[in-house]
PDB file of N, CA and C in Angstrom:
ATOM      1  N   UNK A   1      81.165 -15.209 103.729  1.00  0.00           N
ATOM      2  CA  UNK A   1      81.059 -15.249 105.178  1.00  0.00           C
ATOM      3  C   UNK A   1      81.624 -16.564 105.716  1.00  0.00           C
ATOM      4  N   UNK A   2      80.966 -17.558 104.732  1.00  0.00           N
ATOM      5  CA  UNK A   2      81.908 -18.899 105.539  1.00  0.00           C
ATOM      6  C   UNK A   2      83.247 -19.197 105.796  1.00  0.00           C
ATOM      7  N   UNK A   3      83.791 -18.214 104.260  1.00  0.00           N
ATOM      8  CA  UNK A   3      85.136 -17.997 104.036  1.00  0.00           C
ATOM      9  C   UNK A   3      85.756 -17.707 105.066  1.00  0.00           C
ATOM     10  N   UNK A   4      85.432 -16.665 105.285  1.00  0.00           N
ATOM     11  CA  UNK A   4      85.878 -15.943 106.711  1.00  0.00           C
ATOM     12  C   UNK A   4      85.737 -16.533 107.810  1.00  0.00           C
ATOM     13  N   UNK A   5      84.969 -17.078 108.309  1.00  0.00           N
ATOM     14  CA  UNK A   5      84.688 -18.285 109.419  1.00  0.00           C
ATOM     15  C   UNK A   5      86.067 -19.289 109.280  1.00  0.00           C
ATOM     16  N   UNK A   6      86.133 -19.734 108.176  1.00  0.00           N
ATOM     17  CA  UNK A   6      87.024 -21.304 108.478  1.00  0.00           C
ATOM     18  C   UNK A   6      88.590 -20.408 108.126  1.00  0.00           C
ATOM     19  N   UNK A   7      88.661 -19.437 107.833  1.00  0.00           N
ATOM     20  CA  UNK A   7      89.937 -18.760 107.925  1.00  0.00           C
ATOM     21  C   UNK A   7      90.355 -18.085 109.539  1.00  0.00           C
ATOM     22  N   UNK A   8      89.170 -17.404 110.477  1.00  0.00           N
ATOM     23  CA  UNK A   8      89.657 -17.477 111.674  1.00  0.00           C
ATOM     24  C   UNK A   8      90.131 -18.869 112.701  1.00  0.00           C
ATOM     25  N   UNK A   9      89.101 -19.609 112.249  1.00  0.00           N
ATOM     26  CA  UNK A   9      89.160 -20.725 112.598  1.00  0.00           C
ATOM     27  C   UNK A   9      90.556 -21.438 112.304  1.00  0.00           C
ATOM     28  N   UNK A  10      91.162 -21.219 111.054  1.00  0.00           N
ATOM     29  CA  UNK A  10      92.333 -21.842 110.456  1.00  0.00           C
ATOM     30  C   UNK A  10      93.332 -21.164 111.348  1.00  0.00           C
ATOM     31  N   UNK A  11      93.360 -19.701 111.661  1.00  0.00           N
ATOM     32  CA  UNK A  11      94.679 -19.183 111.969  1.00  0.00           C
ATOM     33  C   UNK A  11      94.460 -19.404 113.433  1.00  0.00           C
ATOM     34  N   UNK A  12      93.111 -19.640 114.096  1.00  0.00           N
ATOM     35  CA  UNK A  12      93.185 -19.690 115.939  1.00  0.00           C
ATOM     36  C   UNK A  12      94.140 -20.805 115.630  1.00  0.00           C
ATOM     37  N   UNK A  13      93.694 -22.073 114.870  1.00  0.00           N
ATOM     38  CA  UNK A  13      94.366 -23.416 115.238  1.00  0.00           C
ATOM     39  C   UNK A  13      95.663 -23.248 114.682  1.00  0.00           C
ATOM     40  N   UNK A  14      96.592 -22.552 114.118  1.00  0.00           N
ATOM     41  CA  UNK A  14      97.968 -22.234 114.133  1.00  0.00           C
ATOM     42  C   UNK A  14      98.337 -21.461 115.350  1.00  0.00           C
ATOM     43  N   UNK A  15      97.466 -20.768 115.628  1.00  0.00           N
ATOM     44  CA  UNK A  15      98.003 -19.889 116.943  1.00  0.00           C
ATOM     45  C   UNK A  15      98.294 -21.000 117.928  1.00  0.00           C
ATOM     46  N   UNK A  16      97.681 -21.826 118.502  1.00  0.00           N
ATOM     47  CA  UNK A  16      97.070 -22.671 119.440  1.00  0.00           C
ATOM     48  C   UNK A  16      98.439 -24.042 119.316  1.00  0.00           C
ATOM     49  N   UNK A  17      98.654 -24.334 118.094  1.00  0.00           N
ATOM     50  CA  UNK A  17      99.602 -25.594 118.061  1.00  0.00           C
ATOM     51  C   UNK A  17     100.850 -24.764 118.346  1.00  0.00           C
ATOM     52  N   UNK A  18     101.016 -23.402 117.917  1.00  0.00           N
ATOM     53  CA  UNK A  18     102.336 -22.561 117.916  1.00  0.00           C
ATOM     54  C   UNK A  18     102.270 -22.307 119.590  1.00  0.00           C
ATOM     55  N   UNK A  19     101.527 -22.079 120.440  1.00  0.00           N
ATOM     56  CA  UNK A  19     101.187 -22.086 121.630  1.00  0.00           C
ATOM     57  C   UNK A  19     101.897 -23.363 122.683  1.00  0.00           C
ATOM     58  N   UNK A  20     101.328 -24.977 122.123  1.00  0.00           N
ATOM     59  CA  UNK A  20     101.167 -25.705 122.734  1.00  0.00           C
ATOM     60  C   UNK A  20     102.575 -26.364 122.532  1.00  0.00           C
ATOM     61  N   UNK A  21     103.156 -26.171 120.961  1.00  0.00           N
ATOM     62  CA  UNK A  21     104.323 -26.243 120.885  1.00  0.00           C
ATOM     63  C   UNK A  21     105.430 -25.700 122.116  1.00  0.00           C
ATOM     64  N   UNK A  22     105.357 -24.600 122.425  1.00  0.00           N
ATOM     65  CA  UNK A  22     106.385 -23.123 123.296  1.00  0.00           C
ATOM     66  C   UNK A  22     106.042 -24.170 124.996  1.00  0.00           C
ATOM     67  N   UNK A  23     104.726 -24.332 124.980  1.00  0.00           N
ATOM     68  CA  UNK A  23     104.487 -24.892 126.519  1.00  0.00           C
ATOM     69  C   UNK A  23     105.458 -26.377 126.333  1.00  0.00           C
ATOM     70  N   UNK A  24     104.942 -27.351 125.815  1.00  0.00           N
ATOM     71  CA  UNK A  24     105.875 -28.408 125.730  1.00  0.00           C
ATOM     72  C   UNK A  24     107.446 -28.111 125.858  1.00  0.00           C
ATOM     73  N   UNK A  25     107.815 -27.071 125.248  1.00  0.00           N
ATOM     74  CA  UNK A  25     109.238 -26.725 125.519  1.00  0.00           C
ATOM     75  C   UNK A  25     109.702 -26.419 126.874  1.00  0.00           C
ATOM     76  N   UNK A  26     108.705 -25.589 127.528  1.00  0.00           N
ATOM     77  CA  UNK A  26     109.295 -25.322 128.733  1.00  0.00           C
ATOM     78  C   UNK A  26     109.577 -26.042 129.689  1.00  0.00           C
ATOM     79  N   UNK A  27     110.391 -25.690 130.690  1.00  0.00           N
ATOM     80  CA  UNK A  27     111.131 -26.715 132.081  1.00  0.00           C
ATOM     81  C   UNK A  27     110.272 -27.165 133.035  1.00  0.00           C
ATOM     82  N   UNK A  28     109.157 -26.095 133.055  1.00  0.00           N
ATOM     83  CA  UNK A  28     108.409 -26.444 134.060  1.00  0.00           C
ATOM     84  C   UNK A  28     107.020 -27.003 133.661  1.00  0.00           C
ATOM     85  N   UNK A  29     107.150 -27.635 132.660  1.00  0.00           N
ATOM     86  CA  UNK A  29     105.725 -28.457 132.111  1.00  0.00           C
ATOM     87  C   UNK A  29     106.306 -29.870 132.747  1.00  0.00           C
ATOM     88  N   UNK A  30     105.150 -30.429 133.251  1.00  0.00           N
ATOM     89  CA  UNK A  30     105.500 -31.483 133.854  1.00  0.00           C
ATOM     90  C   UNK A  30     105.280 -32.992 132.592  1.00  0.00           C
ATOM     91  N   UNK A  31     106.191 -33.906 133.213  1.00  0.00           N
ATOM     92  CA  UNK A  31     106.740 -34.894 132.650  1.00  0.00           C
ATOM     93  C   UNK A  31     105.607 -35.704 131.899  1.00  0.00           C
ATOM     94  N   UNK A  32     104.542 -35.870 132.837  1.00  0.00           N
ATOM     95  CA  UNK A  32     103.701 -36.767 132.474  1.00  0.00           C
ATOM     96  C   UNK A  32     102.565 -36.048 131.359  1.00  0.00           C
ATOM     97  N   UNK A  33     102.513 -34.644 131.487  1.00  0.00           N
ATOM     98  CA  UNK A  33     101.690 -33.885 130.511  1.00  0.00           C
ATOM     99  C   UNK A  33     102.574 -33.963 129.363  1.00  0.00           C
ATOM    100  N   UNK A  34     103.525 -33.817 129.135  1.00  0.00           N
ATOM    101  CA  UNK A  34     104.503 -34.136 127.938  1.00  0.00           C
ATOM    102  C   UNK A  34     104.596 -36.182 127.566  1.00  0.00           C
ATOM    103  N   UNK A  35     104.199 -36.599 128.299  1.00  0.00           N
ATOM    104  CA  UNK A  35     104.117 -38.233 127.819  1.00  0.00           C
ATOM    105  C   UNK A  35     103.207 -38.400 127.147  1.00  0.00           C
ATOM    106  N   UNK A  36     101.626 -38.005 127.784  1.00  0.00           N
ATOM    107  CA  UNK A  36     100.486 -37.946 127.382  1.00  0.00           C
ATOM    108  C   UNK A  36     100.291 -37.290 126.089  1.00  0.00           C
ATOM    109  N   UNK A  37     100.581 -36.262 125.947  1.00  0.00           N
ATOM    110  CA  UNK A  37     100.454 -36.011 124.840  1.00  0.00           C
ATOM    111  C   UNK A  37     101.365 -36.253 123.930  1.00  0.00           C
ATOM    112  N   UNK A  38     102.749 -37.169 123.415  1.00  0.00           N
ATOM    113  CA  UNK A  38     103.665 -38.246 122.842  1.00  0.00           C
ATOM    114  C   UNK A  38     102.391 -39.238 122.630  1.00  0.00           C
ATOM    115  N   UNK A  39     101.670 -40.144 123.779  1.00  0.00           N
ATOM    116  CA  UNK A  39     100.597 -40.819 123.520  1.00  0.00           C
ATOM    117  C   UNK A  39      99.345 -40.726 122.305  1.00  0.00           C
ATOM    118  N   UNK A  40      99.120 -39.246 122.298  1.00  0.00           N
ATOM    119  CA  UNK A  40      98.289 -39.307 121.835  1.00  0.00           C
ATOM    120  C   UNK A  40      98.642 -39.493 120.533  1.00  0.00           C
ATOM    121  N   UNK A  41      99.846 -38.468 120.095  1.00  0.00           N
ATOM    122  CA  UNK A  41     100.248 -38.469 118.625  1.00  0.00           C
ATOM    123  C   UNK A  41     100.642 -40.090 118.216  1.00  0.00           C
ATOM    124  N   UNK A  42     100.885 -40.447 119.107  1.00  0.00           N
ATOM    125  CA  UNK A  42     101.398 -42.031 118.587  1.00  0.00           C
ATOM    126  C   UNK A  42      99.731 -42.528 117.961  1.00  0.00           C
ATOM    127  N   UNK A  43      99.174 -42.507 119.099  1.00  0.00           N
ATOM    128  CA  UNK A  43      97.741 -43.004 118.605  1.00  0.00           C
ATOM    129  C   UNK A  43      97.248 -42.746 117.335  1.00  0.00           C
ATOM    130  N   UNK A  44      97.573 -41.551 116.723  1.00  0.00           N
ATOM    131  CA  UNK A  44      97.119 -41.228 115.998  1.00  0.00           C
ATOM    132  C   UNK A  44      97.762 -41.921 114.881  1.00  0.00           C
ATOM    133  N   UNK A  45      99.189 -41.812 114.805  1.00  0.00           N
ATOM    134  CA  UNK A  45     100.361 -41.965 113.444  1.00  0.00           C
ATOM    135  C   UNK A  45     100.361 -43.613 113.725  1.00  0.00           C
ATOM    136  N   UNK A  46     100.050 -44.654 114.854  1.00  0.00           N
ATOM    137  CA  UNK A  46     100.696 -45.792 114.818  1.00  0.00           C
ATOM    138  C   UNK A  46      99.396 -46.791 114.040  1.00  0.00           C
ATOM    139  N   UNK A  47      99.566 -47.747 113.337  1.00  0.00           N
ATOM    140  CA  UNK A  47      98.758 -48.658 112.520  1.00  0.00           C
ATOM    141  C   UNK A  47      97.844 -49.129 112.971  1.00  0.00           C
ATOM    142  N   UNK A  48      97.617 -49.183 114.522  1.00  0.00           N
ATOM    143  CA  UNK A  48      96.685 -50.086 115.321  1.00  0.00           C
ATOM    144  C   UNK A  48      95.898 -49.281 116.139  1.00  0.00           C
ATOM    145  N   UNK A  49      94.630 -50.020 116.434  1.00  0.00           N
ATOM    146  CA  UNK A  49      94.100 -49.333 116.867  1.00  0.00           C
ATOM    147  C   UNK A  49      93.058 -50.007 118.244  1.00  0.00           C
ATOM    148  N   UNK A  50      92.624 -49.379 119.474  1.00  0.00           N
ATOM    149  CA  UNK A  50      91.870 -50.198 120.252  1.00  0.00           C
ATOM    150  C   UNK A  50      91.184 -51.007 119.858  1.00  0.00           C
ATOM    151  N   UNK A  51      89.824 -50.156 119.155  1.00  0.00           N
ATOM    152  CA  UNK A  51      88.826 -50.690 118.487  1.00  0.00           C
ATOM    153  C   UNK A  51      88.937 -50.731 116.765  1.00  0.00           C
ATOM    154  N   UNK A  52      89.325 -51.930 116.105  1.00  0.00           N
ATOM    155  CA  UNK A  52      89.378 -51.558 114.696  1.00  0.00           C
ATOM    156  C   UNK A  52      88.642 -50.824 113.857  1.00  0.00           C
ATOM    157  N   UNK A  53      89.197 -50.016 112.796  1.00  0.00           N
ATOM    158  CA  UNK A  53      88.320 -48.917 112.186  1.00  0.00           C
ATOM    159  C   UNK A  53      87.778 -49.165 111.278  1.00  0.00           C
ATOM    160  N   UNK A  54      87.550 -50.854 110.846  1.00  0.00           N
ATOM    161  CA  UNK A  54      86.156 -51.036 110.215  1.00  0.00           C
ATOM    162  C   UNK A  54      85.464 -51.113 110.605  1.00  0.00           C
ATOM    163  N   UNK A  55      85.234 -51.157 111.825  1.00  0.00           N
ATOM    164  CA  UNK A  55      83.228 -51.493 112.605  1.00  0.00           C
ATOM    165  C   UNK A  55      82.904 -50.434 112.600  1.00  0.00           C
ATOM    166  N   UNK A  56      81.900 -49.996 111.790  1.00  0.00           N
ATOM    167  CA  UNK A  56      80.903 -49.416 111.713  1.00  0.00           C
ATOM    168  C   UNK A  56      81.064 -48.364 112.883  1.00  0.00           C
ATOM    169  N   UNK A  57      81.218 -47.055 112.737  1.00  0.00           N
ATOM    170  CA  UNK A  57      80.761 -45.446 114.086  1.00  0.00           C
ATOM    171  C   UNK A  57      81.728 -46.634 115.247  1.00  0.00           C
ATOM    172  N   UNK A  58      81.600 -47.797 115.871  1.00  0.00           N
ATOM    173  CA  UNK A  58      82.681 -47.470 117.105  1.00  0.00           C
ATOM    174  C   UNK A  58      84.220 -47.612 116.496  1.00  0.00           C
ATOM    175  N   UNK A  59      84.791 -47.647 115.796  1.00  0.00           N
ATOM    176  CA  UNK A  59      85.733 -47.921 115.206  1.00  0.00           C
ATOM    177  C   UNK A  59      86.432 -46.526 114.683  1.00  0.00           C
ATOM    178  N   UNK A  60      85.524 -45.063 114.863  1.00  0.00           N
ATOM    179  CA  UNK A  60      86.082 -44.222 114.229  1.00  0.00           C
ATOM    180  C   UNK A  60      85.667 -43.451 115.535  1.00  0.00           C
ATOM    181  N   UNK A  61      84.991 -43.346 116.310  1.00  0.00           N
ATOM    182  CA  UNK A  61      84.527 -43.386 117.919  1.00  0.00           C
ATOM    183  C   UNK A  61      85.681 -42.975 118.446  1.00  0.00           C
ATOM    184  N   UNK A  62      86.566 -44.254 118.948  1.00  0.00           N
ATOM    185  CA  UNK A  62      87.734 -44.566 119.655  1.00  0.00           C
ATOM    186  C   UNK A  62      88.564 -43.455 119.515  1.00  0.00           C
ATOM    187  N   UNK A  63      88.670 -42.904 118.112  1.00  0.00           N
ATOM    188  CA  UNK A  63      89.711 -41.986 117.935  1.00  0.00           C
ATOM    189  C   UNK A  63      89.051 -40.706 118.223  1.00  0.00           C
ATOM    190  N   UNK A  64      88.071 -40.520 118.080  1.00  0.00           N
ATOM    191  CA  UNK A  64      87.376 -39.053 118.650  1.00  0.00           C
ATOM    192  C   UNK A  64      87.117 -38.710 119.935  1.00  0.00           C
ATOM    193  N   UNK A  65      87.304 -40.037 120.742  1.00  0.00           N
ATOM    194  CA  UNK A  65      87.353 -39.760 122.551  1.00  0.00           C
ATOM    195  C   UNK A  65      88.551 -40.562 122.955  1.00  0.00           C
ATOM    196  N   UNK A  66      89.773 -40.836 122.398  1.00  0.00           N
ATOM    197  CA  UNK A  66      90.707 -41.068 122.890  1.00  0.00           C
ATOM    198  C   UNK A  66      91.613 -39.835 122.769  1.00  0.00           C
ATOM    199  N   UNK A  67      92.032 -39.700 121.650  1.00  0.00           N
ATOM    200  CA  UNK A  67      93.310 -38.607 121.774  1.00  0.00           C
ATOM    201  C   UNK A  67      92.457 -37.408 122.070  1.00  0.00           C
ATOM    202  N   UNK A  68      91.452 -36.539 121.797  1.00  0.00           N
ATOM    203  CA  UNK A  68      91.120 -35.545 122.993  1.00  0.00           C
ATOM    204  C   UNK A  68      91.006 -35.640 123.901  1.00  0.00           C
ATOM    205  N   UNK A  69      90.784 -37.034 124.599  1.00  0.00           N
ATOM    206  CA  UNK A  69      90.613 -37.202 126.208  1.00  0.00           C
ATOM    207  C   UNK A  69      92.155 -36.903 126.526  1.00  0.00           C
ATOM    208  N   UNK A  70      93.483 -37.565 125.677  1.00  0.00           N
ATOM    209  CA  UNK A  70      94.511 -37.474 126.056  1.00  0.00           C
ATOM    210  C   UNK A  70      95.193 -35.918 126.256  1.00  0.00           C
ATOM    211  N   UNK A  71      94.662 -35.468 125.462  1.00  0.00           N
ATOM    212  CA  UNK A  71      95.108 -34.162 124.917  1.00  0.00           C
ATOM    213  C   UNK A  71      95.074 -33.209 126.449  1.00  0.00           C
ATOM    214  N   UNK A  72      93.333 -33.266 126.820  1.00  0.00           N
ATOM    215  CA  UNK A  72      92.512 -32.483 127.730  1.00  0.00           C
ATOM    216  C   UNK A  72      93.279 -32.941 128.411  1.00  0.00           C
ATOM    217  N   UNK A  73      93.494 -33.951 128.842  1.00  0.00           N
ATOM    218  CA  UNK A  73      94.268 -34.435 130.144  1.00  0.00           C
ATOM    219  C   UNK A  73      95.750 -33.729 130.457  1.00  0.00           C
ATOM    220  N   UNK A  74      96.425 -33.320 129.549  1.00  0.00           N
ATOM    221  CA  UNK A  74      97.544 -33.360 129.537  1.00  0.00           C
ATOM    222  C   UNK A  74      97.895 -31.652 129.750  1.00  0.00           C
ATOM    223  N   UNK A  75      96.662 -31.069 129.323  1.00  0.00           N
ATOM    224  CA  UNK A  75      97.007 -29.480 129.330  1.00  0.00           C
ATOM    225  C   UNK A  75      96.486 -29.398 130.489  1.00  0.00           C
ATOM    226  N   UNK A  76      95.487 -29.838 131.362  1.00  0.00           N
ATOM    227  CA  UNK A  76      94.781 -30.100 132.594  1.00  0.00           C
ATOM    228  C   UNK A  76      96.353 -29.988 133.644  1.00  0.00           C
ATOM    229  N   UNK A  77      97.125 -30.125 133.197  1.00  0.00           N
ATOM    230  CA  UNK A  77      98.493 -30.564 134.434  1.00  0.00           C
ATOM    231  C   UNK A  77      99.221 -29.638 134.159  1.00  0.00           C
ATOM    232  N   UNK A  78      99.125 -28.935 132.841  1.00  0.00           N
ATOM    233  CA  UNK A  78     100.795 -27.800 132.906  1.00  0.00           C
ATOM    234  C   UNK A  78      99.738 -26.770 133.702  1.00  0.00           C
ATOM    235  N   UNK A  79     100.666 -26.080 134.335  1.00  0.00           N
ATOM    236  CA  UNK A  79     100.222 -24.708 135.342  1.00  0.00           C
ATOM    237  C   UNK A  79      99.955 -23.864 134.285  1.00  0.00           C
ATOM    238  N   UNK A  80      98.774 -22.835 134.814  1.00  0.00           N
ATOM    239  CA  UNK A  80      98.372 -21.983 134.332  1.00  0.00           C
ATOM    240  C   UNK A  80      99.376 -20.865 133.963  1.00  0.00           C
ATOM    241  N   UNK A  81     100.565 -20.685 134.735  1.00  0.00           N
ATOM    242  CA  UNK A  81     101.508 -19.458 134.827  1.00  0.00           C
ATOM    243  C   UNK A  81     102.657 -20.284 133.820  1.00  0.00           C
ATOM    244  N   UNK A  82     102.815 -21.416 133.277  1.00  0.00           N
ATOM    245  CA  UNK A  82     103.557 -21.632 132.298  1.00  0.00           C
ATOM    246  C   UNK A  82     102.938 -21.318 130.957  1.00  0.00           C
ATOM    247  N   UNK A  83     101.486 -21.585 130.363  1.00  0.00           N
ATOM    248  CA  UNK A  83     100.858 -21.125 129.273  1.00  0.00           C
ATOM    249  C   UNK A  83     100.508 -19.703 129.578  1.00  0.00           C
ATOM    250  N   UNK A  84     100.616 -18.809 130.677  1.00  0.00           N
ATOM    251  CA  UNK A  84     100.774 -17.676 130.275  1.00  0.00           C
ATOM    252  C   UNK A  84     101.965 -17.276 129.996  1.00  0.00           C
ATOM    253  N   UNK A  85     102.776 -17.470 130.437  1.00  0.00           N
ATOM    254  CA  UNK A  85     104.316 -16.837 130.266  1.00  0.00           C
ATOM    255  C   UNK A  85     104.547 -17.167 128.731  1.00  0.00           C
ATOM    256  N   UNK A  86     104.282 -18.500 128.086  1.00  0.00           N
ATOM    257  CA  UNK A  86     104.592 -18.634 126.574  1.00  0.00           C
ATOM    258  C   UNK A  86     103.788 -17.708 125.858  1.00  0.00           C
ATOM    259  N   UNK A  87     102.376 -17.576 126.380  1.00  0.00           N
ATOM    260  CA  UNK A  87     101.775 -17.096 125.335  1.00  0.00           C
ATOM    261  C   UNK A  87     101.923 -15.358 125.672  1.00  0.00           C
ATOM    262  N   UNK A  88     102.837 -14.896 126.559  1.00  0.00           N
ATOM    263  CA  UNK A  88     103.401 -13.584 126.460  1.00  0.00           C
ATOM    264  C   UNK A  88     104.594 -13.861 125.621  1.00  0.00           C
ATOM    265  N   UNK A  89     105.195 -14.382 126.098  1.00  0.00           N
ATOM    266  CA  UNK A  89     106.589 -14.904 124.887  1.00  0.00           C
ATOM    267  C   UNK A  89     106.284 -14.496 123.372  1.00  0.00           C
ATOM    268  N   UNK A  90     105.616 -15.519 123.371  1.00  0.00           N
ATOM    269  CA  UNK A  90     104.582 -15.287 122.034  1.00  0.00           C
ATOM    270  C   UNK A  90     104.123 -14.270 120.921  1.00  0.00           C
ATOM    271  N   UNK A  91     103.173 -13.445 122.306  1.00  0.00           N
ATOM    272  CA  UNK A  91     102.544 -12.120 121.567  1.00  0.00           C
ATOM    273  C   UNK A  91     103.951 -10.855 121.620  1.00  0.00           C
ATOM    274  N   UNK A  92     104.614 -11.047 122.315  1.00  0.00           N
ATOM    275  CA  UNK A  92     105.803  -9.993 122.178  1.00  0.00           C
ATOM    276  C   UNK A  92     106.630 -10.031 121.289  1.00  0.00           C
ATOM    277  N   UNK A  93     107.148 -11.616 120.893  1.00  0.00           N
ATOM    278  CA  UNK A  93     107.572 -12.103 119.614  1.00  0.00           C
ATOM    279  C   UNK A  93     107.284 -11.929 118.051  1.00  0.00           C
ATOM    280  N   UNK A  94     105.612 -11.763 118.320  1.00  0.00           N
ATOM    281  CA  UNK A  94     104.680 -11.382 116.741  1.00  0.00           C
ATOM    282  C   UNK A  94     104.462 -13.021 116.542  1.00  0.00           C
ATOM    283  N   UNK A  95     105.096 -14.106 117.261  1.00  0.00           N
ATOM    284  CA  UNK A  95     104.262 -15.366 116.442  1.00  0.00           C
ATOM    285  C   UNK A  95     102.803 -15.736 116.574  1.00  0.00           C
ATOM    286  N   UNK A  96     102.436 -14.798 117.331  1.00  0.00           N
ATOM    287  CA  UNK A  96     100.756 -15.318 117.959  1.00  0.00           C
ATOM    288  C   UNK A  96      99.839 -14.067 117.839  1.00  0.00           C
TER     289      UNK A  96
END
């Protein structure tokens, strides 16, 4: 049963990056939702960090309410009628 749990779970979150991927592509996602989320991945891949990640819980903190705050923020701005149109793209395609 758990099996099955972290395997839907596995393929929503391929659906979802294959999703967020198609929106980033499009013309009409706006500029700054496409920066923001560049931001976040940097945050993630770059060596440094706000709060250093030896102190003790705030140090590993930082990264658990920074790049989802960035993330949320950033899908918060593309229009609703651009993540539908991909994710028809999508399901008509068979990638989703």
């Amino acid at each position: 049963m758990m099996r099955a749990r972290l395997a839907a779970i596995a393929k929503r979150l391929k659906n979802e990056l294959v999703l967020y991927r198609e929106v980033l592509r499009h013309p009409q996602t706006p500029w700054l939702a496409k920066a923001l989320l560049w931001l976040a991945v940097a945050y993630v891949l770059l060596p440094f960090d706000l709060i250093p990640d030896f102190l003790p819980v705030i140090g590993q903190l930082d990264d658990l309410v920074i790049v989802p705050g960035l993330i949320y923020l950033a899908f918060k701005m593309i229009p609703d009628a651009v993540v539908s149109e991909c994710k028809a793209r999508l399901e008509k395609s068979g990638l989703i």
